[in-house]
N, C-alpha and C. Protein backbone atom coordinates (compact mmCIF):
# COMPACT_ATOMS: atom_id res chain seq x y z
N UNK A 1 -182.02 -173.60 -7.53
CA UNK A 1 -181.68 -172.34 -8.19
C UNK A 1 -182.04 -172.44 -9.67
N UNK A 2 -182.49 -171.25 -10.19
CA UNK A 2 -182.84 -171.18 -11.24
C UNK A 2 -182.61 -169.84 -12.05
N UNK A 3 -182.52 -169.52 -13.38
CA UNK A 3 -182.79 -168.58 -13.76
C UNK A 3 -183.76 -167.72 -14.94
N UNK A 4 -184.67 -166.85 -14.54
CA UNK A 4 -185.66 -166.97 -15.04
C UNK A 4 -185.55 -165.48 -15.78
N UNK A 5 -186.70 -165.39 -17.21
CA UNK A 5 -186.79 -164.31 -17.67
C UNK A 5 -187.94 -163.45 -16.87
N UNK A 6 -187.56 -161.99 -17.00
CA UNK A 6 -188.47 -161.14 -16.29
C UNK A 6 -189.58 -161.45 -15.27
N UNK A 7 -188.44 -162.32 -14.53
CA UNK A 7 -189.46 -162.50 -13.75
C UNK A 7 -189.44 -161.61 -12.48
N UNK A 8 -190.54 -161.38 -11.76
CA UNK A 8 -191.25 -160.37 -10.79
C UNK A 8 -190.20 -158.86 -10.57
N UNK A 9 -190.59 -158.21 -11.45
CA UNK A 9 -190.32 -157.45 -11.96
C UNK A 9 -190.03 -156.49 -10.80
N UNK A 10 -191.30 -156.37 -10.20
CA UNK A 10 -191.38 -155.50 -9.24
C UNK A 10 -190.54 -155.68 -7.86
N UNK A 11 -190.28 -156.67 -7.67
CA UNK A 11 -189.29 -157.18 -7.00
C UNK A 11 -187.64 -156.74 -7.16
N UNK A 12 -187.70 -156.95 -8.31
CA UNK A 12 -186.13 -156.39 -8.69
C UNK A 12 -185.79 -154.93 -8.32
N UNK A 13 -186.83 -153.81 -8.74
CA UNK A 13 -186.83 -152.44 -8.29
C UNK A 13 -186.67 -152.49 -6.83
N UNK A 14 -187.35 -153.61 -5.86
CA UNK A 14 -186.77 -153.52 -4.11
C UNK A 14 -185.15 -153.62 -4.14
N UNK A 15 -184.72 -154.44 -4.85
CA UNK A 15 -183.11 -154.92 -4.45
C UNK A 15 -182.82 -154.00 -5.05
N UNK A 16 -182.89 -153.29 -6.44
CA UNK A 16 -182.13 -152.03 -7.13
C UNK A 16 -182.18 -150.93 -5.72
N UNK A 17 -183.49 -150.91 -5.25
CA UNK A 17 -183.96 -149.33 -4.69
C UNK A 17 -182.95 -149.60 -2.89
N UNK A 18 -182.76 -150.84 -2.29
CA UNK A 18 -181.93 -151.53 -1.51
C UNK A 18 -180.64 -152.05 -1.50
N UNK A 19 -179.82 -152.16 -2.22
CA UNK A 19 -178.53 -152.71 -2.91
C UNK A 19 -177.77 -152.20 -3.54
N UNK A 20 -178.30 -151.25 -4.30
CA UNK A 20 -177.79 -150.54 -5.58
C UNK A 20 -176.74 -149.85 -4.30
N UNK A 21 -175.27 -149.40 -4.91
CA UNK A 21 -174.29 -149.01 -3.98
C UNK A 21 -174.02 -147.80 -4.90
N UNK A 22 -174.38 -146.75 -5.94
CA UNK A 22 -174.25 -145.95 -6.25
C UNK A 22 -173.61 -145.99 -7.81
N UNK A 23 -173.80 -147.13 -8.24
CA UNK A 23 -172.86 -147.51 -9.20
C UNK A 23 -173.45 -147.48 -10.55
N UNK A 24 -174.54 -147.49 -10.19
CA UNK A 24 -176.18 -147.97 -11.07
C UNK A 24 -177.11 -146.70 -10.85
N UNK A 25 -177.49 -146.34 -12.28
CA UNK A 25 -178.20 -145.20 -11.87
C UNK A 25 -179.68 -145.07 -12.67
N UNK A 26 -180.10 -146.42 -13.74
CA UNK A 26 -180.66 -145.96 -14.57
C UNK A 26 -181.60 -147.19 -14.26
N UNK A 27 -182.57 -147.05 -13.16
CA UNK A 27 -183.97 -147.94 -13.06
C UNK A 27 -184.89 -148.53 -14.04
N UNK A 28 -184.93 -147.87 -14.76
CA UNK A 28 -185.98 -147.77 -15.54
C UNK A 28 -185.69 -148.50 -16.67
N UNK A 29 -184.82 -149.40 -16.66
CA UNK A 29 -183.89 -150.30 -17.55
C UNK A 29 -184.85 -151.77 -16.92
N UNK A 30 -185.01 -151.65 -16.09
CA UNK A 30 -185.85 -152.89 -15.06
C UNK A 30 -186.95 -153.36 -15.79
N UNK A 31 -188.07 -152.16 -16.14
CA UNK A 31 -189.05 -152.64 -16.61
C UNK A 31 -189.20 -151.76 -18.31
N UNK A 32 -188.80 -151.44 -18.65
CA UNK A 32 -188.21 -150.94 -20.27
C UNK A 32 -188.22 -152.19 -21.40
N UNK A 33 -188.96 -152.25 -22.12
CA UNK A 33 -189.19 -153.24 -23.22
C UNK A 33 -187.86 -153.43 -24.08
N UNK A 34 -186.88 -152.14 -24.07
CA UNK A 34 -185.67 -151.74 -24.79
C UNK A 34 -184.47 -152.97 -24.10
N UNK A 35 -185.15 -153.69 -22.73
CA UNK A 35 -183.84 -154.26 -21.92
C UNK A 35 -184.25 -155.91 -21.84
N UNK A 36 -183.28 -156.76 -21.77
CA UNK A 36 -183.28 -158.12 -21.36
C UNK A 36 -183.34 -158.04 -20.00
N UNK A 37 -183.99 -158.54 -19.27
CA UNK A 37 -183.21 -159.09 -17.54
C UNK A 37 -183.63 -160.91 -17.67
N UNK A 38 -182.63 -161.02 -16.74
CA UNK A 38 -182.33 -162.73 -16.45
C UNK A 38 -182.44 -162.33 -14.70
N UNK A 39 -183.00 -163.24 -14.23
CA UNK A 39 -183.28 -163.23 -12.81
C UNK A 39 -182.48 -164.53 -11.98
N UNK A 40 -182.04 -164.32 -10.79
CA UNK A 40 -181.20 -165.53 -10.24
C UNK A 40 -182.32 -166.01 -9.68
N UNK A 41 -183.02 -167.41 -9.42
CA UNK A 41 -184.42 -167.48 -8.63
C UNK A 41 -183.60 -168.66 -7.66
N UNK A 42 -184.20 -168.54 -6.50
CA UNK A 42 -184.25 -169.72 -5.21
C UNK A 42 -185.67 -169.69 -4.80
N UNK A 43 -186.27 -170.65 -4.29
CA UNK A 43 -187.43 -170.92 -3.82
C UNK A 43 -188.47 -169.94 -3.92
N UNK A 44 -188.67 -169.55 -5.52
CA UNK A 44 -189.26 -168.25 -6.01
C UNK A 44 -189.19 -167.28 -5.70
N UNK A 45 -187.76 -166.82 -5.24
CA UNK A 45 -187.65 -165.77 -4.37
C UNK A 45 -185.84 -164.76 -5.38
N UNK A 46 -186.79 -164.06 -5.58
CA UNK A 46 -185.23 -163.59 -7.08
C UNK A 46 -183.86 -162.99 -6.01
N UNK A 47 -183.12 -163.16 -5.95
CA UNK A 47 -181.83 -163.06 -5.42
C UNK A 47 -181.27 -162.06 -5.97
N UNK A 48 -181.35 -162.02 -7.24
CA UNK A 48 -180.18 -161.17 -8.09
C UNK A 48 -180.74 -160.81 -9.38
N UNK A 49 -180.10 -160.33 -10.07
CA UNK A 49 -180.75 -160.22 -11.43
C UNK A 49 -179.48 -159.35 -12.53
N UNK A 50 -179.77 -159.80 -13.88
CA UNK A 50 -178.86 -159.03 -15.01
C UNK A 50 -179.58 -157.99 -15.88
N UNK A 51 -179.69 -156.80 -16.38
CA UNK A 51 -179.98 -156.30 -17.42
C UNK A 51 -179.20 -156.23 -18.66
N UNK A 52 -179.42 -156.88 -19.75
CA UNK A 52 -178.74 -156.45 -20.92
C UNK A 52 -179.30 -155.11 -21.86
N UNK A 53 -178.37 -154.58 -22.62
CA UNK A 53 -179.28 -154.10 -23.86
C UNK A 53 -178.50 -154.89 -25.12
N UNK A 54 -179.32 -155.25 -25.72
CA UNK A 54 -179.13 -155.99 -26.92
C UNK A 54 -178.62 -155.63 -28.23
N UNK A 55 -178.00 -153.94 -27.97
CA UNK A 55 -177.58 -153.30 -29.41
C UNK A 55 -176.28 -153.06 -28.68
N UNK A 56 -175.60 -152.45 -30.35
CA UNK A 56 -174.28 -152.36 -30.67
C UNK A 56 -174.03 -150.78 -30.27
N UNK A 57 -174.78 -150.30 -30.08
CA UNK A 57 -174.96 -148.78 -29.86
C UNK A 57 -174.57 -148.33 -28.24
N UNK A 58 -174.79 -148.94 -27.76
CA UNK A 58 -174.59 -148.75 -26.09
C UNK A 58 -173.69 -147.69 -25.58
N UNK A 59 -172.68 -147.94 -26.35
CA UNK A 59 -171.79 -146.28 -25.59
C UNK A 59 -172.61 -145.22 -26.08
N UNK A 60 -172.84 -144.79 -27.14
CA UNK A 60 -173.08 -144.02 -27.92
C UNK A 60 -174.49 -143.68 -26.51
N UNK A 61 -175.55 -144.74 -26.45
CA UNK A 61 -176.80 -144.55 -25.57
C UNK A 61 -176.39 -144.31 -24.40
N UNK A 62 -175.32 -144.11 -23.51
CA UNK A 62 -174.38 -143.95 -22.57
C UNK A 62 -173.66 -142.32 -22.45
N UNK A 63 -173.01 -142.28 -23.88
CA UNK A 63 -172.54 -141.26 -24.18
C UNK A 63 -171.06 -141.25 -23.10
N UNK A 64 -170.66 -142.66 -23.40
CA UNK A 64 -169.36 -143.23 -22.98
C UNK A 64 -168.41 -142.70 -24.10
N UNK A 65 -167.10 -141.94 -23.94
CA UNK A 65 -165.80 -141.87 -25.14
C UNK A 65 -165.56 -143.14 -24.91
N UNK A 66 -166.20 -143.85 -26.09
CA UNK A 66 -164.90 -145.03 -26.15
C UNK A 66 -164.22 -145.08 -27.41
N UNK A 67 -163.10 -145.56 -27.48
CA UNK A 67 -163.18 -144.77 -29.12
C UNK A 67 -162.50 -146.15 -29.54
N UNK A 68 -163.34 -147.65 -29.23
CA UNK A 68 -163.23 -148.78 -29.61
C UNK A 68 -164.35 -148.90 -30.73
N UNK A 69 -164.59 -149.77 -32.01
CA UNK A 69 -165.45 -149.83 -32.38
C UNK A 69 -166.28 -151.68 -32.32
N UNK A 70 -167.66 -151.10 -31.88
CA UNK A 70 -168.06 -151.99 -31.02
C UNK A 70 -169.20 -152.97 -32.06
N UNK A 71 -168.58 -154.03 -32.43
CA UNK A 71 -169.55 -155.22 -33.93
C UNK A 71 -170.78 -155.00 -33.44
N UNK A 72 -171.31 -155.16 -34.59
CA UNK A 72 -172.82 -155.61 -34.18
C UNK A 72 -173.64 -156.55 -33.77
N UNK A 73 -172.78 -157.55 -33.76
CA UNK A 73 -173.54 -159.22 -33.00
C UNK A 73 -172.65 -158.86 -31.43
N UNK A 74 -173.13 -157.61 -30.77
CA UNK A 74 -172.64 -157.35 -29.53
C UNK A 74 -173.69 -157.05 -28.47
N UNK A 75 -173.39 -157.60 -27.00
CA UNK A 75 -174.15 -157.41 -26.03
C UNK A 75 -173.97 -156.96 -24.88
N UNK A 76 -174.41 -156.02 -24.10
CA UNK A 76 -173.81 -155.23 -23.06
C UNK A 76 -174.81 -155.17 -21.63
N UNK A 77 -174.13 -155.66 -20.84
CA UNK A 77 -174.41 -155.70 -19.10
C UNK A 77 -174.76 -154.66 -18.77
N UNK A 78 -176.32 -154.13 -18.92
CA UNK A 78 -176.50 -152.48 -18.29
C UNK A 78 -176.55 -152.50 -17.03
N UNK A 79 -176.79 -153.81 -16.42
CA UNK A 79 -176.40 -153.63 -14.79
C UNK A 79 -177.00 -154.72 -14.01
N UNK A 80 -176.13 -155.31 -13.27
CA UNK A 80 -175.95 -156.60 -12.26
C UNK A 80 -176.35 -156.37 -10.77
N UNK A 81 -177.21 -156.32 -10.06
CA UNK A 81 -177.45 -156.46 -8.68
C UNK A 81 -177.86 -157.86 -8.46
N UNK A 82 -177.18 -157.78 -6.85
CA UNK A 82 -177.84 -158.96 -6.08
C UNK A 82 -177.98 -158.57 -4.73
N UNK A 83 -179.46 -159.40 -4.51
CA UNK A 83 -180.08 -158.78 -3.39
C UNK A 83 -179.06 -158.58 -1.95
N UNK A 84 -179.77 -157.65 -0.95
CA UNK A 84 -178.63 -157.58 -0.10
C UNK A 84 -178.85 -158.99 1.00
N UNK A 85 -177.21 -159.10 1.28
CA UNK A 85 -177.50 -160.06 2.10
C UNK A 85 -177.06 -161.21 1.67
N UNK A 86 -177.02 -160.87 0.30
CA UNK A 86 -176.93 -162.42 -0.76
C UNK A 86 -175.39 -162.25 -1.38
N UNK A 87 -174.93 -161.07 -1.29
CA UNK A 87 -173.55 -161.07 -1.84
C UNK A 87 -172.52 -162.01 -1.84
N UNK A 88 -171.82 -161.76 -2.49
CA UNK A 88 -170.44 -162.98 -2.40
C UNK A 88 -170.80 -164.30 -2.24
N UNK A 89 -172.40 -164.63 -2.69
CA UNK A 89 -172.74 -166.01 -2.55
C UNK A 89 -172.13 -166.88 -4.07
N UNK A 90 -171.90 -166.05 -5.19
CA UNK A 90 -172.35 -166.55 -6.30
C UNK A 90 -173.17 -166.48 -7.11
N UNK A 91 -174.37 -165.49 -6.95
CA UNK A 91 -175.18 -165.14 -7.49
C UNK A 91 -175.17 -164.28 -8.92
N UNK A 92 -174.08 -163.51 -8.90
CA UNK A 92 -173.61 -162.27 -10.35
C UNK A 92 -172.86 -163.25 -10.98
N UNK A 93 -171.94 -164.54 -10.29
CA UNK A 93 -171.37 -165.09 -10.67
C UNK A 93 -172.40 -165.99 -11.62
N UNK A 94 -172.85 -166.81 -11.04
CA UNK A 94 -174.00 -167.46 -11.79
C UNK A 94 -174.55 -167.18 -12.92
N UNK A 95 -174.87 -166.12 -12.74
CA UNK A 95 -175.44 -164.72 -13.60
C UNK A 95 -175.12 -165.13 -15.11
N UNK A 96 -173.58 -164.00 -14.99
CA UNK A 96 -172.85 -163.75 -15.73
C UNK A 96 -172.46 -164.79 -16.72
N UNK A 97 -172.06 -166.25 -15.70
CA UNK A 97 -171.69 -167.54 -16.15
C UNK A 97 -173.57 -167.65 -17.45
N UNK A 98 -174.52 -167.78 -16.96
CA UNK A 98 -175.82 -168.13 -17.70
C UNK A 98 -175.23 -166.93 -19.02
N UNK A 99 -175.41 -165.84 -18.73
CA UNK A 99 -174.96 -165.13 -19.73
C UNK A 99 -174.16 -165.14 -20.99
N UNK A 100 -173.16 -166.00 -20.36
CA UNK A 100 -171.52 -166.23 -21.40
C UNK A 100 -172.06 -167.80 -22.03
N UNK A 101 -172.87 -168.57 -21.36
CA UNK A 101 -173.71 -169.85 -22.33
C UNK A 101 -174.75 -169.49 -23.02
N UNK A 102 -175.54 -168.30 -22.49
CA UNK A 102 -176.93 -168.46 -23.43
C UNK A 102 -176.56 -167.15 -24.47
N UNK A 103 -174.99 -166.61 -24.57
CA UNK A 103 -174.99 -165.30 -25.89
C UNK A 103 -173.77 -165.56 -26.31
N UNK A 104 -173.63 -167.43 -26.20
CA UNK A 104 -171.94 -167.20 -26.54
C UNK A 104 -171.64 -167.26 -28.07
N UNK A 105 -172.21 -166.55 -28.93
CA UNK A 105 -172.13 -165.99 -30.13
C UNK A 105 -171.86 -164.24 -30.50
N UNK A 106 -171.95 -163.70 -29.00
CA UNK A 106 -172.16 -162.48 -28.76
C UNK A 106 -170.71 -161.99 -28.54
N UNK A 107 -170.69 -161.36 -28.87
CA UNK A 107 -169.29 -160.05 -28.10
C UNK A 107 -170.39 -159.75 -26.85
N UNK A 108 -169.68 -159.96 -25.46
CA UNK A 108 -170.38 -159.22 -24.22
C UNK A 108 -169.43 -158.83 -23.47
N UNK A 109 -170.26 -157.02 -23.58
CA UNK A 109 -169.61 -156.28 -23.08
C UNK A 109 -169.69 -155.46 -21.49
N UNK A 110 -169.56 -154.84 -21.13
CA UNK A 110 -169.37 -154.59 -19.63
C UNK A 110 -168.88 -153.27 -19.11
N UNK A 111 -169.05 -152.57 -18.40
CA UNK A 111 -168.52 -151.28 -18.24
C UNK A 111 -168.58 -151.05 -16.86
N UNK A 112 -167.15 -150.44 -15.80
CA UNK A 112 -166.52 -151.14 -14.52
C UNK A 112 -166.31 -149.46 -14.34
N UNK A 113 -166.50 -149.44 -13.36
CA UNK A 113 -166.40 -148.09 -12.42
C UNK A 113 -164.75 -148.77 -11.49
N UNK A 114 -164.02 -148.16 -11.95
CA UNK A 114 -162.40 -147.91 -11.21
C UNK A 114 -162.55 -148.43 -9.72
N UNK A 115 -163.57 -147.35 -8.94
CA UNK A 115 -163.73 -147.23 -7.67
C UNK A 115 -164.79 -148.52 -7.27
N UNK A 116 -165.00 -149.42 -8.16
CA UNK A 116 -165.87 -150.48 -7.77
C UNK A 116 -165.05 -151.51 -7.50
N UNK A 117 -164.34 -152.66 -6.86
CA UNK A 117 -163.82 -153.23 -6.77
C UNK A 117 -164.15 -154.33 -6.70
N UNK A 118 -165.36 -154.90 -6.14
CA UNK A 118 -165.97 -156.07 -6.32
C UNK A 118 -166.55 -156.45 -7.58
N UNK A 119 -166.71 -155.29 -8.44
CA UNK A 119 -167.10 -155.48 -9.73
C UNK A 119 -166.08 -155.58 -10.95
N UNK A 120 -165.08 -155.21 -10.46
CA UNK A 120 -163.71 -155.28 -10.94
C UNK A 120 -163.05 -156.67 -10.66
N UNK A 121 -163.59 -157.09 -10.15
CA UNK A 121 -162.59 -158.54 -9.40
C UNK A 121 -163.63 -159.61 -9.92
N UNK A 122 -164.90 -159.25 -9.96
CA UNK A 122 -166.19 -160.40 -10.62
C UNK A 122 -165.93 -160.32 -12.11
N UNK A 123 -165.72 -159.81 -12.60
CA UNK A 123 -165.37 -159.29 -14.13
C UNK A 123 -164.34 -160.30 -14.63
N UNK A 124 -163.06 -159.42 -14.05
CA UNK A 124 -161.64 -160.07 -14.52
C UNK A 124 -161.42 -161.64 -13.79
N UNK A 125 -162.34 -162.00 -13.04
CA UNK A 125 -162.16 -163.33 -12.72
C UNK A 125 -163.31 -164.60 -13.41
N UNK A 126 -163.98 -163.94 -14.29
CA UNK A 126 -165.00 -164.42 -15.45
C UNK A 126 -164.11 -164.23 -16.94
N UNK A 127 -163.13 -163.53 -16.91
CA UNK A 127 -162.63 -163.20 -18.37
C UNK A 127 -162.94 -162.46 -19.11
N UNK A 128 -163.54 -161.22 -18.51
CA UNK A 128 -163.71 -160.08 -18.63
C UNK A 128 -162.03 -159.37 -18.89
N UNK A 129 -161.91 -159.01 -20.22
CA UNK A 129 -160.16 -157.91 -20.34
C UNK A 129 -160.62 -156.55 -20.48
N UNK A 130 -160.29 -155.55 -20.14
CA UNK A 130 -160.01 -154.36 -20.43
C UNK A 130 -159.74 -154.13 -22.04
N UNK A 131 -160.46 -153.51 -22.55
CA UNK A 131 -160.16 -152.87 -23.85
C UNK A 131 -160.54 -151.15 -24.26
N UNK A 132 -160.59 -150.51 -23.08
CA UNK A 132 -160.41 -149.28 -23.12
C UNK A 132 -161.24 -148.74 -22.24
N UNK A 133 -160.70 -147.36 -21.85
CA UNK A 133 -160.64 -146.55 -20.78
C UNK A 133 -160.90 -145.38 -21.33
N UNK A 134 -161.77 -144.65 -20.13
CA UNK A 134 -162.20 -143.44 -20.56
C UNK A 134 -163.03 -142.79 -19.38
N UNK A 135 -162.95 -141.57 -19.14
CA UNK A 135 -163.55 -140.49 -18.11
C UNK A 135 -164.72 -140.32 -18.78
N UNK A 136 -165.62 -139.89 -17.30
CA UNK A 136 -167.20 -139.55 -17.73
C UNK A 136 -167.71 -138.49 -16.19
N UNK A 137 -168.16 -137.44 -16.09
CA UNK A 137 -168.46 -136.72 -15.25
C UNK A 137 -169.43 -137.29 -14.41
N UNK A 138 -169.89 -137.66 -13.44
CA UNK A 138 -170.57 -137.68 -12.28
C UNK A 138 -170.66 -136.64 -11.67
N UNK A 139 -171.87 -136.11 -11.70
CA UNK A 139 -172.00 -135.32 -10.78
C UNK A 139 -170.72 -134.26 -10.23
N UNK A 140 -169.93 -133.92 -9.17
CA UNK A 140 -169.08 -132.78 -9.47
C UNK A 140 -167.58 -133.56 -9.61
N UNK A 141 -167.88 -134.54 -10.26
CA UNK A 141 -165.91 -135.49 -10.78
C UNK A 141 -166.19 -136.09 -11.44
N UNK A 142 -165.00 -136.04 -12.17
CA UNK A 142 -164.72 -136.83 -13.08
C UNK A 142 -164.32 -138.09 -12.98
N UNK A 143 -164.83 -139.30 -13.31
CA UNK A 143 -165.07 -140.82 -12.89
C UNK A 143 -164.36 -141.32 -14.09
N UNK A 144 -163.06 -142.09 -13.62
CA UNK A 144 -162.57 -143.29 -14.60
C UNK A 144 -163.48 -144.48 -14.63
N UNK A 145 -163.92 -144.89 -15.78
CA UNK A 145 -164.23 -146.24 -16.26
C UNK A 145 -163.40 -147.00 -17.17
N UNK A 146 -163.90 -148.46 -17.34
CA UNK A 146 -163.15 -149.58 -17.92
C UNK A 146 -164.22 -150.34 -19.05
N UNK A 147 -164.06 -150.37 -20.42
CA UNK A 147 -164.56 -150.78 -20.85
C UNK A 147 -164.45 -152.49 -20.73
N UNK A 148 -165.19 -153.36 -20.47
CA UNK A 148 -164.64 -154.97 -20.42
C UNK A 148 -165.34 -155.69 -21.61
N UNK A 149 -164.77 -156.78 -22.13
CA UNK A 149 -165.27 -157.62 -23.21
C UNK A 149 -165.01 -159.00 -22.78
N UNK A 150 -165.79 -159.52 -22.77
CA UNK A 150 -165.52 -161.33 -22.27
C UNK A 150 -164.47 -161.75 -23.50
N UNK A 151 -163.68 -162.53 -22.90
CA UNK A 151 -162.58 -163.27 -24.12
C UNK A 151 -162.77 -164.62 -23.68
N UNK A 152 -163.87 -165.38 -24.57
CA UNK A 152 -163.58 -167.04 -24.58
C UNK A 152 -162.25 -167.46 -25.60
């Protein structure tokens, strides 16, 4: 196992366009010069993958109420898949873990859909806390979210 930068790009859009459970809506974060991805690799074969964006701005680019104010040596999880099939292996775990060593100078931040629960439970069992809450419309409802911040 390994984890690699941007790697096979095109690959990742199969597991987004296959995996994605409705939670994730913004593709184009995949191959966007504006985004980090970290890839989970096994026998050159990407498993999983992270998108960051690298600014302090992120709600605001979201158009999330959060009405936390968010430093600027801050980094935010635009979105975690792992391929199907591969779940609950460890893979987001892995992830996340590479994440919290290679930005641990960073505030990293995170944003949890209520109704997600596996993403809620991968979070707060990495040390991910809640630091604010706030509604955002979907489509015809209104969707609680959770803002999360890693606490080393």
């Amino acid at each position: 196992m390994e984890i690699k930068k941007d790697y096979k790009l095109n690959d990742l859009i199969d597991i987004f366009n296959e995996n994605n459970q409705g939670f994730v809506f913004d593709k184009s974060s995949i191959t966007s010069n504006e985004f980090i991805r970290y890839v989970y690799v096994e026998n050159e074969e990407p498993l999983g993958y992270l998108v960051l964006y690298p600014k302090s701005d992120f709600a605001i680019k979201e158009n999330y109420d959060v009405k936390v104010s968010i430093p600027e040596n801050s980094i935010y999880i635009w979105h975690i898949i792992t391929k199907k099939g591969h779940e609950r292996k460890g893979v987001a775990k892995t992830l996340i873990n590479f994440l919290k060593n290679e930005y641990k100078h960073f505030n990293i931040y995170s944003i949890v859909d209520e109704n997600n629960s596996p993403s809620n439970h991968l979070h707060k069992s990495l040390g991910f806390l809640p630091v604010d809450k706030f509604k955002k419309a979907y489509k015809d409802t209104l969707e609680t979210y959770t803002l999360v911040k890693f606490q080393n």
